[in-house]
Protein backbone atom coordinates (compact mmCIF):
# COMPACT_ATOMS: atom_id res chain seq x y z
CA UNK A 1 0.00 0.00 0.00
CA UNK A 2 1.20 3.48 -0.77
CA UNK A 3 1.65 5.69 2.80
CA UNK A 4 -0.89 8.22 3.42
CA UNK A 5 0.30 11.51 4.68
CA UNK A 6 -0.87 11.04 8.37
CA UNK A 7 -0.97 7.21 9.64
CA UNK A 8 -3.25 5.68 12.75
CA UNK A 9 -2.35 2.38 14.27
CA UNK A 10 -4.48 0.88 12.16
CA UNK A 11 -3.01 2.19 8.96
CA UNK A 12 0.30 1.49 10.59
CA UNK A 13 -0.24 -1.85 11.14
CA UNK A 14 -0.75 -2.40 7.02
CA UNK A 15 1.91 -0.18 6.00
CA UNK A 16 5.39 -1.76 4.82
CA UNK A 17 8.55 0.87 4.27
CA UNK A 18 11.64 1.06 2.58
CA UNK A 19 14.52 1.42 4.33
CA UNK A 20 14.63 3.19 7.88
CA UNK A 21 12.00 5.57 9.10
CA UNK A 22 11.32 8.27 11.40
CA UNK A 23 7.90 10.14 12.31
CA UNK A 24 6.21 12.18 15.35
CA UNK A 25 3.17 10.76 17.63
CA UNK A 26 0.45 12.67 18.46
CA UNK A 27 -3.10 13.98 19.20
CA UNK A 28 -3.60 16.23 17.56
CA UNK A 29 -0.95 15.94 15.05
CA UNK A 30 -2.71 17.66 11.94
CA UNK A 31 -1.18 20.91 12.68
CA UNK A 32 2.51 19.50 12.83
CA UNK A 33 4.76 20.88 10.63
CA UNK A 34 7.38 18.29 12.11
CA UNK A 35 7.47 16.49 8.48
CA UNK A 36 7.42 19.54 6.43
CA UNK A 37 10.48 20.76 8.34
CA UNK A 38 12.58 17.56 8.64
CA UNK A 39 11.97 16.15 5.03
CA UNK A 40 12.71 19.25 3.95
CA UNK A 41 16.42 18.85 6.00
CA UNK A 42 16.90 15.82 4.46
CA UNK A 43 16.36 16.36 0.92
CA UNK A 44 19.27 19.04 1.15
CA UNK A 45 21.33 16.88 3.31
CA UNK A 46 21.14 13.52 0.82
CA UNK A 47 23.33 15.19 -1.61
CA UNK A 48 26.31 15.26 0.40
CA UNK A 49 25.27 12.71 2.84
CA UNK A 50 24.16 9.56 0.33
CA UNK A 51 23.41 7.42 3.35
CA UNK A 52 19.79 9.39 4.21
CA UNK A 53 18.95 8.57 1.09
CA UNK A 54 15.16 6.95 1.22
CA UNK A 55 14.82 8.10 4.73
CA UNK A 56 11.38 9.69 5.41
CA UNK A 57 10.01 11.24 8.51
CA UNK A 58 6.05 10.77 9.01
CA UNK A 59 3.23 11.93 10.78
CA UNK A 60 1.35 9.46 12.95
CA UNK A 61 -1.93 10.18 14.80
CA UNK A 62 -1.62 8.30 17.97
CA UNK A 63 -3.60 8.65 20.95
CA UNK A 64 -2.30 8.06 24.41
CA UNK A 65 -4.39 4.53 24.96
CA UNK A 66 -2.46 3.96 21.70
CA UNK A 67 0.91 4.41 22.45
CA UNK A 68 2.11 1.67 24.46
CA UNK A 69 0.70 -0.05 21.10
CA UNK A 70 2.29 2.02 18.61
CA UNK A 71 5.84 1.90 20.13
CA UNK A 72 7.12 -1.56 19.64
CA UNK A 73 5.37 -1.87 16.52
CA UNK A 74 7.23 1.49 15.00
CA UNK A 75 10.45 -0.51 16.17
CA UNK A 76 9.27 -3.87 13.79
CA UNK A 77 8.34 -1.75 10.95
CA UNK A 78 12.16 -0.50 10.61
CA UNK A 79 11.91 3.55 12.74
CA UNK A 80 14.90 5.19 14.09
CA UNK A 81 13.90 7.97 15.31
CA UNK A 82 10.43 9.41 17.01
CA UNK A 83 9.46 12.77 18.06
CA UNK A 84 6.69 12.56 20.79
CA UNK A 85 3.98 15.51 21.23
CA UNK A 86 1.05 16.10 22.64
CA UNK A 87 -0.22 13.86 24.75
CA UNK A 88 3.06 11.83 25.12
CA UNK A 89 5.36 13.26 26.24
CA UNK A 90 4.84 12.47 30.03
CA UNK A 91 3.40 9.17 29.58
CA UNK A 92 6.19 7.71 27.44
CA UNK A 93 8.46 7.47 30.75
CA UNK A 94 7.17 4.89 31.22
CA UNK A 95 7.74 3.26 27.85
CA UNK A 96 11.42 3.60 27.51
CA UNK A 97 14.34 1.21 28.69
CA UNK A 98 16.32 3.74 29.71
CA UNK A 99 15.93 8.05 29.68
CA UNK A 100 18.84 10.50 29.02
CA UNK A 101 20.03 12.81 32.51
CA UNK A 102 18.44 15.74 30.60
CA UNK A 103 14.65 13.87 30.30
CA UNK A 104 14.97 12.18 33.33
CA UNK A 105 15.61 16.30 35.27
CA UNK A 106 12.40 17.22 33.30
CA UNK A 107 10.74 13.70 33.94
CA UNK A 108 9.62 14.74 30.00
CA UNK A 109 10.63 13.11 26.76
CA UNK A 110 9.93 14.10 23.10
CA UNK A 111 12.42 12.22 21.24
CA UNK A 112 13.15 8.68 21.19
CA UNK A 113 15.98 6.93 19.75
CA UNK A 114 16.77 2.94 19.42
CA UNK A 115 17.46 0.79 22.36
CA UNK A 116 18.46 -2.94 21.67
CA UNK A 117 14.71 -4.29 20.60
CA UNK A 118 13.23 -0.87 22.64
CA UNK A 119 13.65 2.83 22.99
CA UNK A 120 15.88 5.17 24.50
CA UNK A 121 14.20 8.46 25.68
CA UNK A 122 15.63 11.95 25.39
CA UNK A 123 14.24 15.54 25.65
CA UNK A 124 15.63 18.35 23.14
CA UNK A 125 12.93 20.90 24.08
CA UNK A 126 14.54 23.02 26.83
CA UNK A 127 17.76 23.44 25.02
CA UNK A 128 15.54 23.80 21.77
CA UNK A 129 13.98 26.50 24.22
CA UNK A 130 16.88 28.44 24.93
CA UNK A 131 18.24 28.24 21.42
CA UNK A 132 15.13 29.99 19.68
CA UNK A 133 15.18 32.60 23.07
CA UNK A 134 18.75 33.78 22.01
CA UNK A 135 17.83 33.64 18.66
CA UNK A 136 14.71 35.73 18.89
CA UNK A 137 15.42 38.30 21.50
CA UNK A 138 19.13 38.58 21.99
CA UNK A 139 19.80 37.03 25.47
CA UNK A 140 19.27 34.11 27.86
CA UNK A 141 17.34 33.41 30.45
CA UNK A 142 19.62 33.98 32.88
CA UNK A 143 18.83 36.42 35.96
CA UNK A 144 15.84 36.58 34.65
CA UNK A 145 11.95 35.90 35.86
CA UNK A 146 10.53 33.09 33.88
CA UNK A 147 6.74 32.65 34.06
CA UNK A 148 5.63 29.39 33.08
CA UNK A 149 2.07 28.75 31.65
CA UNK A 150 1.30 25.56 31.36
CA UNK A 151 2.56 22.24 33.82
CA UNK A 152 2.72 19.48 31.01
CA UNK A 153 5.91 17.91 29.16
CA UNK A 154 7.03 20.99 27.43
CA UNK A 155 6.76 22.77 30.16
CA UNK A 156 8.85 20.68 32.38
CA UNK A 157 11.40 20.54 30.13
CA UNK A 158 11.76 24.29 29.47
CA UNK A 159 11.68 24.61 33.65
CA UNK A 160 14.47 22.50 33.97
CA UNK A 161 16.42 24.42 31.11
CA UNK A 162 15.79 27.62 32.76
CA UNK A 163 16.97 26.15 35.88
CA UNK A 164 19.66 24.86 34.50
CA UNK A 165 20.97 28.23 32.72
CA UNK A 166 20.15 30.24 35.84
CA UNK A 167 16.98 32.13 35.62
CA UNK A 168 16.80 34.74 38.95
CA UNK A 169 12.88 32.97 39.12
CA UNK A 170 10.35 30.59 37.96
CA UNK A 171 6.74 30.96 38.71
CA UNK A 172 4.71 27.85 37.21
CA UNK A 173 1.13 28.55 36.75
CA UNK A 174 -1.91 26.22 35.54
CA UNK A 175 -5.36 26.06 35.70
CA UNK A 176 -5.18 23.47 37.94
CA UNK A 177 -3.07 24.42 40.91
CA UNK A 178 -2.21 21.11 42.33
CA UNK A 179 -1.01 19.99 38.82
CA UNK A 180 1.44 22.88 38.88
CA UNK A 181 2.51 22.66 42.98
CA UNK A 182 3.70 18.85 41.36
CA UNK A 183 5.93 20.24 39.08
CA UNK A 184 7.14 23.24 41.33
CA UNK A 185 8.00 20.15 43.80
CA UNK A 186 9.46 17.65 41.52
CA UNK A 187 11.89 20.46 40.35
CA UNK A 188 12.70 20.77 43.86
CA UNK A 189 14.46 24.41 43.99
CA UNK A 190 14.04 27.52 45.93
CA UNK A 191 14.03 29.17 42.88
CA UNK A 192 10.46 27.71 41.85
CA UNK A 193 6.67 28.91 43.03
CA UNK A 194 3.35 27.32 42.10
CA UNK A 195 0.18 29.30 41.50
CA UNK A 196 -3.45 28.79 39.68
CA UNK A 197 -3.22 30.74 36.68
CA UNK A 198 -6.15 33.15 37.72
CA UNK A 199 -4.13 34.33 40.14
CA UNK A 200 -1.18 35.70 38.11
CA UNK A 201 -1.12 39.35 38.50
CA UNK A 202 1.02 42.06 36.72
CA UNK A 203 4.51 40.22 36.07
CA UNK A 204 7.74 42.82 36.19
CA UNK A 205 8.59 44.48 33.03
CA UNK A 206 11.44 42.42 31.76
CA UNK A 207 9.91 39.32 32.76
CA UNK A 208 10.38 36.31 29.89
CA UNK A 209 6.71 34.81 29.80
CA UNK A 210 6.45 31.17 28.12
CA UNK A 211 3.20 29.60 26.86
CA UNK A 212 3.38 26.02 27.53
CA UNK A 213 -0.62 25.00 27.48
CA UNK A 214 -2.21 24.30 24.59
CA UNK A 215 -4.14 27.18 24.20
CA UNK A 216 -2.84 28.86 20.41
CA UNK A 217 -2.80 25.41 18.71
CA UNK A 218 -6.62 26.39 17.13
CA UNK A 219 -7.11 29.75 15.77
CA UNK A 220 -9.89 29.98 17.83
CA UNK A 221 -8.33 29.75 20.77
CA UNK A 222 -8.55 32.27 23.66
CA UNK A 223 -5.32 33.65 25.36
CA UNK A 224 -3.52 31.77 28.64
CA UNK A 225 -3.72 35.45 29.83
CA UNK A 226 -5.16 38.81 29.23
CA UNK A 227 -3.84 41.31 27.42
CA UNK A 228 -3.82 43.93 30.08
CA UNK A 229 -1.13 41.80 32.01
CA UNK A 230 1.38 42.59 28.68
CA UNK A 231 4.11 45.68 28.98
CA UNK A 232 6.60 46.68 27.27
CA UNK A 233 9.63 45.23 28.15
CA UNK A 234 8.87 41.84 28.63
CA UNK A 235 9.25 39.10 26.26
CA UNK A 236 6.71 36.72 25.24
CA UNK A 237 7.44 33.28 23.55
CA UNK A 238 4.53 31.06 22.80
CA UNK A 239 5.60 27.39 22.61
CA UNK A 240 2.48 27.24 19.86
CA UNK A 241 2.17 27.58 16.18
CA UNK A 242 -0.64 27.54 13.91
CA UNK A 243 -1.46 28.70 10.63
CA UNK A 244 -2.38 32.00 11.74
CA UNK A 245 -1.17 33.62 14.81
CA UNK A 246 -2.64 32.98 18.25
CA UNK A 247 -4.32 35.32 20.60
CA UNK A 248 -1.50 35.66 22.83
CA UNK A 249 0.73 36.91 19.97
CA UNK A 250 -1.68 38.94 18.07
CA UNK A 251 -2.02 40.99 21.85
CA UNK A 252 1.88 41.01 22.45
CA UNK A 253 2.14 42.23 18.68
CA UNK A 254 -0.66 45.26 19.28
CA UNK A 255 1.25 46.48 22.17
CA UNK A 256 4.98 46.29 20.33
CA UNK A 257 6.07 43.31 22.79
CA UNK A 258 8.79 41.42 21.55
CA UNK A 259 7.80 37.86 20.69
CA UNK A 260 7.79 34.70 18.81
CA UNK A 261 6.00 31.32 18.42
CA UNK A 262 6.79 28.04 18.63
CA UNK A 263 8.28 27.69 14.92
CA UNK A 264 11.75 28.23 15.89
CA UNK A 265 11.74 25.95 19.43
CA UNK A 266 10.59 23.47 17.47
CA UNK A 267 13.52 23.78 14.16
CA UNK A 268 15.65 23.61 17.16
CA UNK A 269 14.62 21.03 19.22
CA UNK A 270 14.03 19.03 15.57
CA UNK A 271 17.36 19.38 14.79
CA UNK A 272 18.39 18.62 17.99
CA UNK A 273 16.52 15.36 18.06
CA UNK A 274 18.05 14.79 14.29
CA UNK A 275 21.34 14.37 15.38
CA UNK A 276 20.82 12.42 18.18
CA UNK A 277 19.24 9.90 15.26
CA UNK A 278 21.51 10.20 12.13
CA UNK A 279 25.11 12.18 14.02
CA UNK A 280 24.31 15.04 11.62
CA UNK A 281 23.32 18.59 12.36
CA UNK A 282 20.74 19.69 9.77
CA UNK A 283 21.28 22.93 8.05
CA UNK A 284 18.60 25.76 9.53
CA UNK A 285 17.69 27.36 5.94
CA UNK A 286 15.60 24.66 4.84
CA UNK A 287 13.91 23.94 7.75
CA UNK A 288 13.21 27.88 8.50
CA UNK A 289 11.72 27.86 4.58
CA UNK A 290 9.70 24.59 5.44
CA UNK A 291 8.29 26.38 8.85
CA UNK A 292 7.54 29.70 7.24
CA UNK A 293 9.52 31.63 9.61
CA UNK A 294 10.33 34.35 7.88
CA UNK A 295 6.79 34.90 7.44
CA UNK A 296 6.54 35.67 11.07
């Protein structure tokens, strides 16, 4: 059978490839411009690097009752590679035979790489994080106030990067306080608060303020926060992309906040998670052209 653009399990399960593979799980996974963005890397890479030659990276709507499924069956069918999303990435530590120090700090994973007749599990969002931050405004995150929306895998891992690279604070908010006092206590630093996100009040004026929820993945989505909260000064990175932008950057962009989405986290942590798989760095051009970035 000839592969259809986006796979289930069940489609999986009939499909027969050429060659090694690689692909990202999800639910949703329409919006993913994962493929886009790493065929797009390979086709300039195969000139000068023969050996990715029939390599193809897919997209593959999984749900989470699915994945346990979905996993060792990836490994039969000849995958080297997997990028988790949405709702995996927590859920999959569970999956792996063994987790790399940087996914095992963030208790997240979003890449996977082979293990013997299993997977290995990694996590190349928080550096992807900090990459696209000093990219896109100039600096790091360091003595700086992070506030976190959002308590789920992405999240996690970008706390434990801006731990890591020395932020002055971290204030994790969610909708569901008790969700967020479990992170804020599983990253176990004095640095780190927990709050329900109708709480948040007026953060300082160079505060760095990172979407994590999934709130910008639909154009009709509302904002994590409103608009009045936004000032000058601050910077505002939504860890989101769609085909239009979301509320939360449309309001940053009406005030003349400096901001960016969630295309160039995820070239980064993409390439990232590329040469964990193949030892080669992909060029950025392509992958910018493939995520519209300059469109931005």
């Amino acid at each position: 059978m000839s592969v259809p653009e986006t796979l289930t399990l069940a489609l999986l399960r009939e499909a027969e490839f050429k060659g090694p593979q690689l692909g990202v799980l999800g639910d949703p996974i329409a919006h993913s411009l994962s493929p886009a963005m790493h065929n797009a890397a390979i086709a300039a890479l195969v000139p000068t690097h023969p050996k990715l030659a029939g390599l193809h990276y897919h997209r593959l709507h999984i749900t989470a009752a699915e994945l346990s499924l979905a996993l060792p069956l990836l490994r039969n069918k000849g995958f080297i590679g997997l990028n988790l999303t949405v709702p995996h990435k927590i859920q999959a530590l569970e999956l792996v035979t063994q987790l790399s120090p940087e996914a095992r700090q963030a208790a997240s994973v979003n890449t996977l790489t082979i293990d013997g007749a299993g997977w290995a599990g990694h996590t190349t969002d928080g550096r992807g994080f900090i990459e696209a931050l000093r990219e896109n405004s100039g600096h790091s995150v360091q003595g700086c106030d992070i506030i976190l929306l959002g308590a789920g895998g992405a999240a996690r891992a970008v706390a434990a990067a801006c731990l890591t690279e020395n932020c002055r604070s971290l204030k994790v908010y969610n909708r569901d306080g008790a969700r967020a006092q479990g992170l804020a206590e599983a990253l176990h630093d004095p640095r780190v608060s927990a709050h329900e996100i109708s709480k948040l009040g007026l953060p300082s004026l160079d505060a760095i303020i990172v979407n994590c929820t999934t709130l910008g993945l639909k154009a009709s989505d509302s904002s994590p926060l409103p608009a009045e909260l936004l000032q000058p000064g601050q910077f505002i990175f939504d860890t989101t992309y769609g085909s239009s932008p979301a509320q939360l950057i449309r309001d940053a962009r009406a005030k003349g906040i400096s901001h960016c989405d969630g295309r160039a986290m995820l070239r980064w942590q993409g390439a990232l998670a590329f040469q964990l798989w193949t030892g080669t760095l992909p060029p950025a051009a392509p992958m910018r052209q493939a995520l519209g970035e300059s469109a931005l």
